[in-house]
N, C-alpha and C. Protein backbone atom coordinates (compact mmCIF):
# COMPACT_ATOMS: atom_id res chain seq x y z
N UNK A 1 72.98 73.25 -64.95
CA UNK A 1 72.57 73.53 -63.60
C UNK A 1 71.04 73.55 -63.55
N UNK A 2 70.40 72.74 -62.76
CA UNK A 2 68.93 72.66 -62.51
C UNK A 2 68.41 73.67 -61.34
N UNK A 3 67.73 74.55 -61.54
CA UNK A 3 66.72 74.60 -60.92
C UNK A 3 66.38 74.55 -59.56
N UNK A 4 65.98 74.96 -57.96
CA UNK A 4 65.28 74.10 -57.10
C UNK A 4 63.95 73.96 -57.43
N UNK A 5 63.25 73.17 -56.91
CA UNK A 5 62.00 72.51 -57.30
C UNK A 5 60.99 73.76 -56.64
N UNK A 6 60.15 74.55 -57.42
CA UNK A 6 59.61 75.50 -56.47
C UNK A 6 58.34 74.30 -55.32
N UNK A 7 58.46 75.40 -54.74
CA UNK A 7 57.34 74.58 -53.33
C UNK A 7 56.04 74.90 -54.07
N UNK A 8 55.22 73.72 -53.32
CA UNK A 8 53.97 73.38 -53.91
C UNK A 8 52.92 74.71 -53.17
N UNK A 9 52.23 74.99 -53.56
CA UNK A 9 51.00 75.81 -52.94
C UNK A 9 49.66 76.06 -53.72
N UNK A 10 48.77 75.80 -53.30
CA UNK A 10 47.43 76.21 -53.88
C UNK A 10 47.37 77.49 -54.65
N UNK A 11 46.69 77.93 -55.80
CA UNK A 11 46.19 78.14 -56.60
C UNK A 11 46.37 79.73 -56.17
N UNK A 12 45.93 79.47 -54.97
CA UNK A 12 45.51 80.86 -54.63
C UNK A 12 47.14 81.42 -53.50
N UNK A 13 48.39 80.91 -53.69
CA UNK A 13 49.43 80.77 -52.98
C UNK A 13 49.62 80.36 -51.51
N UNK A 14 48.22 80.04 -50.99
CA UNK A 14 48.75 79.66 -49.74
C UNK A 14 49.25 78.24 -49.96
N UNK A 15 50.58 77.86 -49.07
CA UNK A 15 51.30 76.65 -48.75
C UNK A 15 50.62 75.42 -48.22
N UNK A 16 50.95 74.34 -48.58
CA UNK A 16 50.19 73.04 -48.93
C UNK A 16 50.76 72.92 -46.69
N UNK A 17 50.63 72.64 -46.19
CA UNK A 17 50.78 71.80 -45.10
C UNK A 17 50.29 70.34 -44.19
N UNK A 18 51.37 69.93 -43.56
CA UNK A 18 50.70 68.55 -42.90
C UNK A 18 49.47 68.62 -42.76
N UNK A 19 48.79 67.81 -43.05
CA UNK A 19 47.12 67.30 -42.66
C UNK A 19 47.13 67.29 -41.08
N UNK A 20 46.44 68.55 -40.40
CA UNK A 20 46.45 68.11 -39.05
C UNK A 20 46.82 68.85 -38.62
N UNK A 21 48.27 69.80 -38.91
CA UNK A 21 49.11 70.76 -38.24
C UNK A 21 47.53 72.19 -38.22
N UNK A 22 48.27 72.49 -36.75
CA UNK A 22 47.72 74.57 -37.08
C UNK A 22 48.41 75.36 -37.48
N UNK A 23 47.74 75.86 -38.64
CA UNK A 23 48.60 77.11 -39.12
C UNK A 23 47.15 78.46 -39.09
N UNK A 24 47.70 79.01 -38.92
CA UNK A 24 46.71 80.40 -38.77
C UNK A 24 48.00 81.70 -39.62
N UNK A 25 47.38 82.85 -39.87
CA UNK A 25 47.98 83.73 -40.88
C UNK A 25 47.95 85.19 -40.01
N UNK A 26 49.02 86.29 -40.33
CA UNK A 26 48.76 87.44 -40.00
C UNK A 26 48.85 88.43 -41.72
N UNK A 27 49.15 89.32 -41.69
CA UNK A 27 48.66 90.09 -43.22
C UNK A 27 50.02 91.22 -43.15
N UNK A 28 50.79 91.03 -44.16
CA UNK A 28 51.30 92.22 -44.11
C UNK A 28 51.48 92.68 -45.50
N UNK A 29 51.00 93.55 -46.45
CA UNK A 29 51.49 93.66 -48.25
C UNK A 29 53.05 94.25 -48.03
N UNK A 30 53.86 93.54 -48.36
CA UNK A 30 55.38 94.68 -48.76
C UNK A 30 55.10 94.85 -50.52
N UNK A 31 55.56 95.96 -50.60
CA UNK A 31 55.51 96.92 -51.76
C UNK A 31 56.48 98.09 -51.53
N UNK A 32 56.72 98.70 -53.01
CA UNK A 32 57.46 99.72 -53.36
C UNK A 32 57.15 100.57 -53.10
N UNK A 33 56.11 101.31 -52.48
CA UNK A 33 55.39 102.53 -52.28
C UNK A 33 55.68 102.60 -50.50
N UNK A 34 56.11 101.52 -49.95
CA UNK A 34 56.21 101.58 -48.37
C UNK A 34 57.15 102.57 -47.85
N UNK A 35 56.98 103.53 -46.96
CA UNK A 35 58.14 104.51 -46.54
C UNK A 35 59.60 104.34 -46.65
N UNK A 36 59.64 103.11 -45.47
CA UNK A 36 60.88 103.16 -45.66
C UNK A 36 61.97 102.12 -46.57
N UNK A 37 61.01 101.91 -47.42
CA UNK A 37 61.03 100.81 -48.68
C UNK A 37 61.73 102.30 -49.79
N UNK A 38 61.15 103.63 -49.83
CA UNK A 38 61.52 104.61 -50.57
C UNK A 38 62.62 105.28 -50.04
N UNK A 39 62.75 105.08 -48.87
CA UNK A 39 63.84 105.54 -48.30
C UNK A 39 65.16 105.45 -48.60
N UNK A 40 65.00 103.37 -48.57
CA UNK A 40 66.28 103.02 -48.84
C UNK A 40 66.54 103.25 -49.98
N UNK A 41 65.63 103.63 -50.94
CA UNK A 41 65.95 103.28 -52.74
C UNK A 41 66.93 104.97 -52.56
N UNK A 42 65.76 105.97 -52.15
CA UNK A 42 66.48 107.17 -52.45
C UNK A 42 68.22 107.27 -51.94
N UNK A 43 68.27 106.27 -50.85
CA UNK A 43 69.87 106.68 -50.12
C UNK A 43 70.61 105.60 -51.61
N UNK A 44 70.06 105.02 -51.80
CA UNK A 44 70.98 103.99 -53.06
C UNK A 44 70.82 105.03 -54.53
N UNK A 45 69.99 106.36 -54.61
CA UNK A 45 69.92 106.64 -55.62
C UNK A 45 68.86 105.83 -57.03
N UNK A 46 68.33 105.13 -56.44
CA UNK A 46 67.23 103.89 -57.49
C UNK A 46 66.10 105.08 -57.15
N UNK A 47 65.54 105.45 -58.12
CA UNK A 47 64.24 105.45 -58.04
C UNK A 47 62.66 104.65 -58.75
N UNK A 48 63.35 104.00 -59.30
CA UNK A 48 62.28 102.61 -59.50
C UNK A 48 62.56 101.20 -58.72
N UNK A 49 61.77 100.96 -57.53
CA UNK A 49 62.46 99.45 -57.00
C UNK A 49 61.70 98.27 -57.26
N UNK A 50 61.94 97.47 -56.98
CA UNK A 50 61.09 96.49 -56.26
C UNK A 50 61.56 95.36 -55.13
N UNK A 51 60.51 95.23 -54.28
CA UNK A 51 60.59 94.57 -53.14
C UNK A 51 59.70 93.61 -52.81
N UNK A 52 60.82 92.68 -52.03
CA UNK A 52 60.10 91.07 -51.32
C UNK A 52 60.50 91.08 -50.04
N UNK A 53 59.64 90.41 -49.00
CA UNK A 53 60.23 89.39 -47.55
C UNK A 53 61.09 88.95 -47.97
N UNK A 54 61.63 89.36 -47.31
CA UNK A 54 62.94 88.06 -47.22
C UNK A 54 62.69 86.95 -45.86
N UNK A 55 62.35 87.45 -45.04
CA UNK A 55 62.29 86.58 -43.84
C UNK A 55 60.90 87.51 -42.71
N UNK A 56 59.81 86.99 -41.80
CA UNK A 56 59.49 87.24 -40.86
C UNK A 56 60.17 86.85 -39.38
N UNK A 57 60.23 87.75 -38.68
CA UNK A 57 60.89 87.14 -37.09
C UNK A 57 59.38 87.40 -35.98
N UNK A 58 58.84 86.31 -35.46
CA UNK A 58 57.97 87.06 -34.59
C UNK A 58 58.05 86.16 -33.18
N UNK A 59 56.79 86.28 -32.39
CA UNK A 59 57.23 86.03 -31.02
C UNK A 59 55.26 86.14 -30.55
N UNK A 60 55.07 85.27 -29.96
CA UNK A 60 53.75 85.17 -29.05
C UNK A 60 53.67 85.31 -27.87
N UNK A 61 55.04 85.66 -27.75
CA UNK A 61 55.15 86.06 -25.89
C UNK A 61 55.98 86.97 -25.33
N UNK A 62 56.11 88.07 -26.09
CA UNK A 62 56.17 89.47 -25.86
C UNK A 62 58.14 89.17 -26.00
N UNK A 63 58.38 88.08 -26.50
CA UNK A 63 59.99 88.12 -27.07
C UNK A 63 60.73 87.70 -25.99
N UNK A 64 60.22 86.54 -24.85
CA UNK A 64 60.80 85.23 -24.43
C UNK A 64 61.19 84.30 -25.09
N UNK A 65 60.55 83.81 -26.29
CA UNK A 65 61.05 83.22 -27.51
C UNK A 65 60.54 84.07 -28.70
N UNK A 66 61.39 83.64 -29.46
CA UNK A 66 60.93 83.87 -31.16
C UNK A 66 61.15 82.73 -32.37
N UNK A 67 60.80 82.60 -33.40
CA UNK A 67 60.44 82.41 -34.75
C UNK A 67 61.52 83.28 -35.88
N UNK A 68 61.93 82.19 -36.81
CA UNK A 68 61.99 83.18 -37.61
C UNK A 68 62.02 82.43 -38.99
N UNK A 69 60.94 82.89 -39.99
CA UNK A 69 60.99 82.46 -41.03
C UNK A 69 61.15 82.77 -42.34
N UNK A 70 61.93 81.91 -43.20
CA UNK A 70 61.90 82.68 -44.50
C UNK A 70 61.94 82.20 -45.45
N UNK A 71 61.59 83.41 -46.32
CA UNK A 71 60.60 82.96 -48.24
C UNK A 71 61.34 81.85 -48.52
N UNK A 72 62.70 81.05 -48.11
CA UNK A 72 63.17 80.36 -48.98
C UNK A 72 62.11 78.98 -48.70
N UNK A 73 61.92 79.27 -47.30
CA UNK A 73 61.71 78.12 -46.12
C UNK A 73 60.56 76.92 -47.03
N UNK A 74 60.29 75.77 -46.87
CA UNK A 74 59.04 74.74 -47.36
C UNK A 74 58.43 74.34 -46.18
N UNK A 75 57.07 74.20 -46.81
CA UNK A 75 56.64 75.21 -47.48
C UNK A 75 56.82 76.53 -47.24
N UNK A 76 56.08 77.74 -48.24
CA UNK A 76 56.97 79.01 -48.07
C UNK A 76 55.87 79.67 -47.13
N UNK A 77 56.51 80.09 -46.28
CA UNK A 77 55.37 80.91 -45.25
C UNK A 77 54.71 82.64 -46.09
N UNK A 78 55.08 82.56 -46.64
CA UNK A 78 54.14 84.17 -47.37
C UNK A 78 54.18 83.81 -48.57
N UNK A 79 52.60 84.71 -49.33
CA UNK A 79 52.16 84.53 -50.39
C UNK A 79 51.97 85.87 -50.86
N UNK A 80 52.12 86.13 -51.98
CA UNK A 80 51.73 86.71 -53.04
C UNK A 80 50.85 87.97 -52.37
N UNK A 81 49.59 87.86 -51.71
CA UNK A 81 48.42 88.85 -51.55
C UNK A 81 49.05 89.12 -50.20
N UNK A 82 50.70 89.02 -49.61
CA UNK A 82 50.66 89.20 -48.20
C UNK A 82 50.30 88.65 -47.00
N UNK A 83 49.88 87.18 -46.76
CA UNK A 83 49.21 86.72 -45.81
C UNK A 83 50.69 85.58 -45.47
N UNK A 84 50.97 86.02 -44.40
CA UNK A 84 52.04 85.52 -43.62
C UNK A 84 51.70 83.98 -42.90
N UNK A 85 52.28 83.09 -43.38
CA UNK A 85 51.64 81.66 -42.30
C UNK A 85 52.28 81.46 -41.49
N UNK A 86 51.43 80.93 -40.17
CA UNK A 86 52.81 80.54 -38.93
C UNK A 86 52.32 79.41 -38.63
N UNK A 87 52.89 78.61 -39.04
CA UNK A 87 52.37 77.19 -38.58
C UNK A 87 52.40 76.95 -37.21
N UNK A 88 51.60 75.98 -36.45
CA UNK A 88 51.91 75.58 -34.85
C UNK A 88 51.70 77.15 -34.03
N UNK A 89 50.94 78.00 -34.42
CA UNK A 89 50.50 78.87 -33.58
C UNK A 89 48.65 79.51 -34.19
N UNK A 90 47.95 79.38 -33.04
CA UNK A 90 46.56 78.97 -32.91
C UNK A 90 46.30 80.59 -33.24
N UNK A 91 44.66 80.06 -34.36
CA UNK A 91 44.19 81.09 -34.64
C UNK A 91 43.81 81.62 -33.69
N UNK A 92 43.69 83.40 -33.45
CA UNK A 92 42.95 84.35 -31.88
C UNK A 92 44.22 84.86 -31.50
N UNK A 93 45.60 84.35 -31.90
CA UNK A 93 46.95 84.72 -30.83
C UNK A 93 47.27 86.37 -31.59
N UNK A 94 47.55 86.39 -30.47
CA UNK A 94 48.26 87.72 -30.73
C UNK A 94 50.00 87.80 -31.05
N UNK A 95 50.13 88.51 -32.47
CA UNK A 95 51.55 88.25 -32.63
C UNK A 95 52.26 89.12 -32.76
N UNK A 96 53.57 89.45 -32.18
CA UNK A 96 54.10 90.57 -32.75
C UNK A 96 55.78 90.03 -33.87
N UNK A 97 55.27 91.41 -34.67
CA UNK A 97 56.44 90.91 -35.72
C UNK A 97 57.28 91.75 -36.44
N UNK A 98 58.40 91.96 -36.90
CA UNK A 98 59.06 92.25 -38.19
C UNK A 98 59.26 91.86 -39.14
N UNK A 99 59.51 92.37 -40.24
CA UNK A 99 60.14 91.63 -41.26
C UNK A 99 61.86 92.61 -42.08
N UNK A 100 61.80 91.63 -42.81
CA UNK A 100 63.40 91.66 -43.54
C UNK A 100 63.31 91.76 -44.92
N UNK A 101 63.22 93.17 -45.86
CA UNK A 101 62.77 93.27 -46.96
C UNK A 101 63.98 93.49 -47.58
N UNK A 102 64.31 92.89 -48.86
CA UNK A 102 65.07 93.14 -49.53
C UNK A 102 64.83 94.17 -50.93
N UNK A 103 65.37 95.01 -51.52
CA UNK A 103 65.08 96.14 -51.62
C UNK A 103 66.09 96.28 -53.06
N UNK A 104 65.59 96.12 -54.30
CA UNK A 104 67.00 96.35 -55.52
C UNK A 104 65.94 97.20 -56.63
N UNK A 105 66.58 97.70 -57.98
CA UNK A 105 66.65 98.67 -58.42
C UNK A 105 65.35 97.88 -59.33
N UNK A 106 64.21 98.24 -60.11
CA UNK A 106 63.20 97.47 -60.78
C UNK A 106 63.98 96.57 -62.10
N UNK A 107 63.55 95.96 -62.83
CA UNK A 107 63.84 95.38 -63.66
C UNK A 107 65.47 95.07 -63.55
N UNK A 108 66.73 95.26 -62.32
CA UNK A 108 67.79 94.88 -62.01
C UNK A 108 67.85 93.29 -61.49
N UNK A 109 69.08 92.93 -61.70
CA UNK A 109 68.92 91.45 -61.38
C UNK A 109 69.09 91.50 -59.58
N UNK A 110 68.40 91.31 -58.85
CA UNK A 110 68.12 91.28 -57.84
C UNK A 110 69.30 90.83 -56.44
N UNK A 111 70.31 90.28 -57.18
CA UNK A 111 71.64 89.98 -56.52
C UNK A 111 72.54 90.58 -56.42
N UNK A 112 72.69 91.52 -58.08
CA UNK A 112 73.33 92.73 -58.64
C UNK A 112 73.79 93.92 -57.86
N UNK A 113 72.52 94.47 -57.55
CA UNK A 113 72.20 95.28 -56.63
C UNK A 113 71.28 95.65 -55.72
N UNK A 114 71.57 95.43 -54.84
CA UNK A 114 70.25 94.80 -53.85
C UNK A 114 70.70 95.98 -52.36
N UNK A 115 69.71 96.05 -51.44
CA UNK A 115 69.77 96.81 -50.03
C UNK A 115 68.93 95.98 -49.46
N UNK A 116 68.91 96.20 -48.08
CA UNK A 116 67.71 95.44 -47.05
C UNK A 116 67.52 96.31 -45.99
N UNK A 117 66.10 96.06 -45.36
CA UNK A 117 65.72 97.12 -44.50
C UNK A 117 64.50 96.30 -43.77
N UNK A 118 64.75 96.40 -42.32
CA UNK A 118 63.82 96.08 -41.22
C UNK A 118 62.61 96.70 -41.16
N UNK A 119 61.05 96.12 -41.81
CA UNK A 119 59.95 97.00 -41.23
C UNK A 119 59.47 96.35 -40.06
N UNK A 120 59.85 97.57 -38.79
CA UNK A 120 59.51 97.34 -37.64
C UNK A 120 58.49 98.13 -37.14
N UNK A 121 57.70 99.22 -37.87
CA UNK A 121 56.62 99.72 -37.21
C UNK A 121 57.22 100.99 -36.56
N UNK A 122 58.57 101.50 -36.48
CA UNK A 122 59.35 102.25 -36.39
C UNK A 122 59.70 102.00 -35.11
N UNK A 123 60.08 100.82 -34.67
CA UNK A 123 61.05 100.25 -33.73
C UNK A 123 60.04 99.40 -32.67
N UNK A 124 58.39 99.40 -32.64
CA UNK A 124 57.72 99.06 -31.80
C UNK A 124 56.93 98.00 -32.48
N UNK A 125 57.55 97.62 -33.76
CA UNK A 125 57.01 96.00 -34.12
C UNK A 125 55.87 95.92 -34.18
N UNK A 126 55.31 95.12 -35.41
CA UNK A 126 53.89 95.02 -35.82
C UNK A 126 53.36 94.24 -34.90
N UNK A 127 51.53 94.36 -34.54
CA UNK A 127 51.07 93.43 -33.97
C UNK A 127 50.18 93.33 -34.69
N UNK A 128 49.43 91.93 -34.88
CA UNK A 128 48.14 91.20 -35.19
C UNK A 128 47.65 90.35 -34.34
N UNK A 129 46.44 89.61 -34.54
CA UNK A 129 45.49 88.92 -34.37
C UNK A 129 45.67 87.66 -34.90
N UNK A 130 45.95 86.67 -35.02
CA UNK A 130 46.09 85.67 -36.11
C UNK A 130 44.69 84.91 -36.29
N UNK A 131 44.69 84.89 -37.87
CA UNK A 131 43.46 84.64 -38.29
C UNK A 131 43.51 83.21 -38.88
């Protein structure tokens, strides 16, 4: 059994994209130290975790439409240092967003035993600036 081919990205993890397209970024770090990132570990009983995006959902127009993207996606819209890409939406916009963190025990195989949990800002959804 092979492998998928990981997606290409610069050096520094941001995603290679069309020559031409806009992509602009918002910032979010997920980590193990996040509230309700400890939350879920304590209701599972883990107290060592670790955590990834699984997916961003956001919206530029107050949630007439939405977006929704994820780590599997090519290129991959989030990197490493947290900087979220949204392609086809112009740097200056204002975005609002969640994400979809998946949540398993540290050094566990991540399929094994796993939880997930919505950071929504505690129900009123992140906003940024896109840079």
């Amino acid at each position: 059994m092979s492998l998928p081919k990981k997606p290409k990205t610069t050096q520094r993890g941001a995603p290679f994209y069309p020559r031409g397209m806009t992509v602009s970024s918002v910032h979010f770090a997920v980590h193990p130290g996040l509230a309700e990132v400890q939350q879920i570990a304590r209701s599972n009983g883990w107290s060592s975790v670790s955590a990834e995006a699984d997916e961003v959902v956001f919206t530029t127009d107050g949630w007439k439409t939405s977006r929704v993207m994820r780590a599997s996606d090519t290129p991959p819209p989030m990197s490493p240092d947290g900087r979220i890409f949204l392609p086809e939406v112009q740097r200056g916009t204002e975005v609002e967003f969640a994400l979809k963190v998946g949540v398993h025990p540290a050094g566990a195989d991540p399929q094994a035993a796993r939880a997930v949990v919505w950071l929504n800002n505690g129900g009123k959804n992140y906003r940024q600036v896109t840079g």
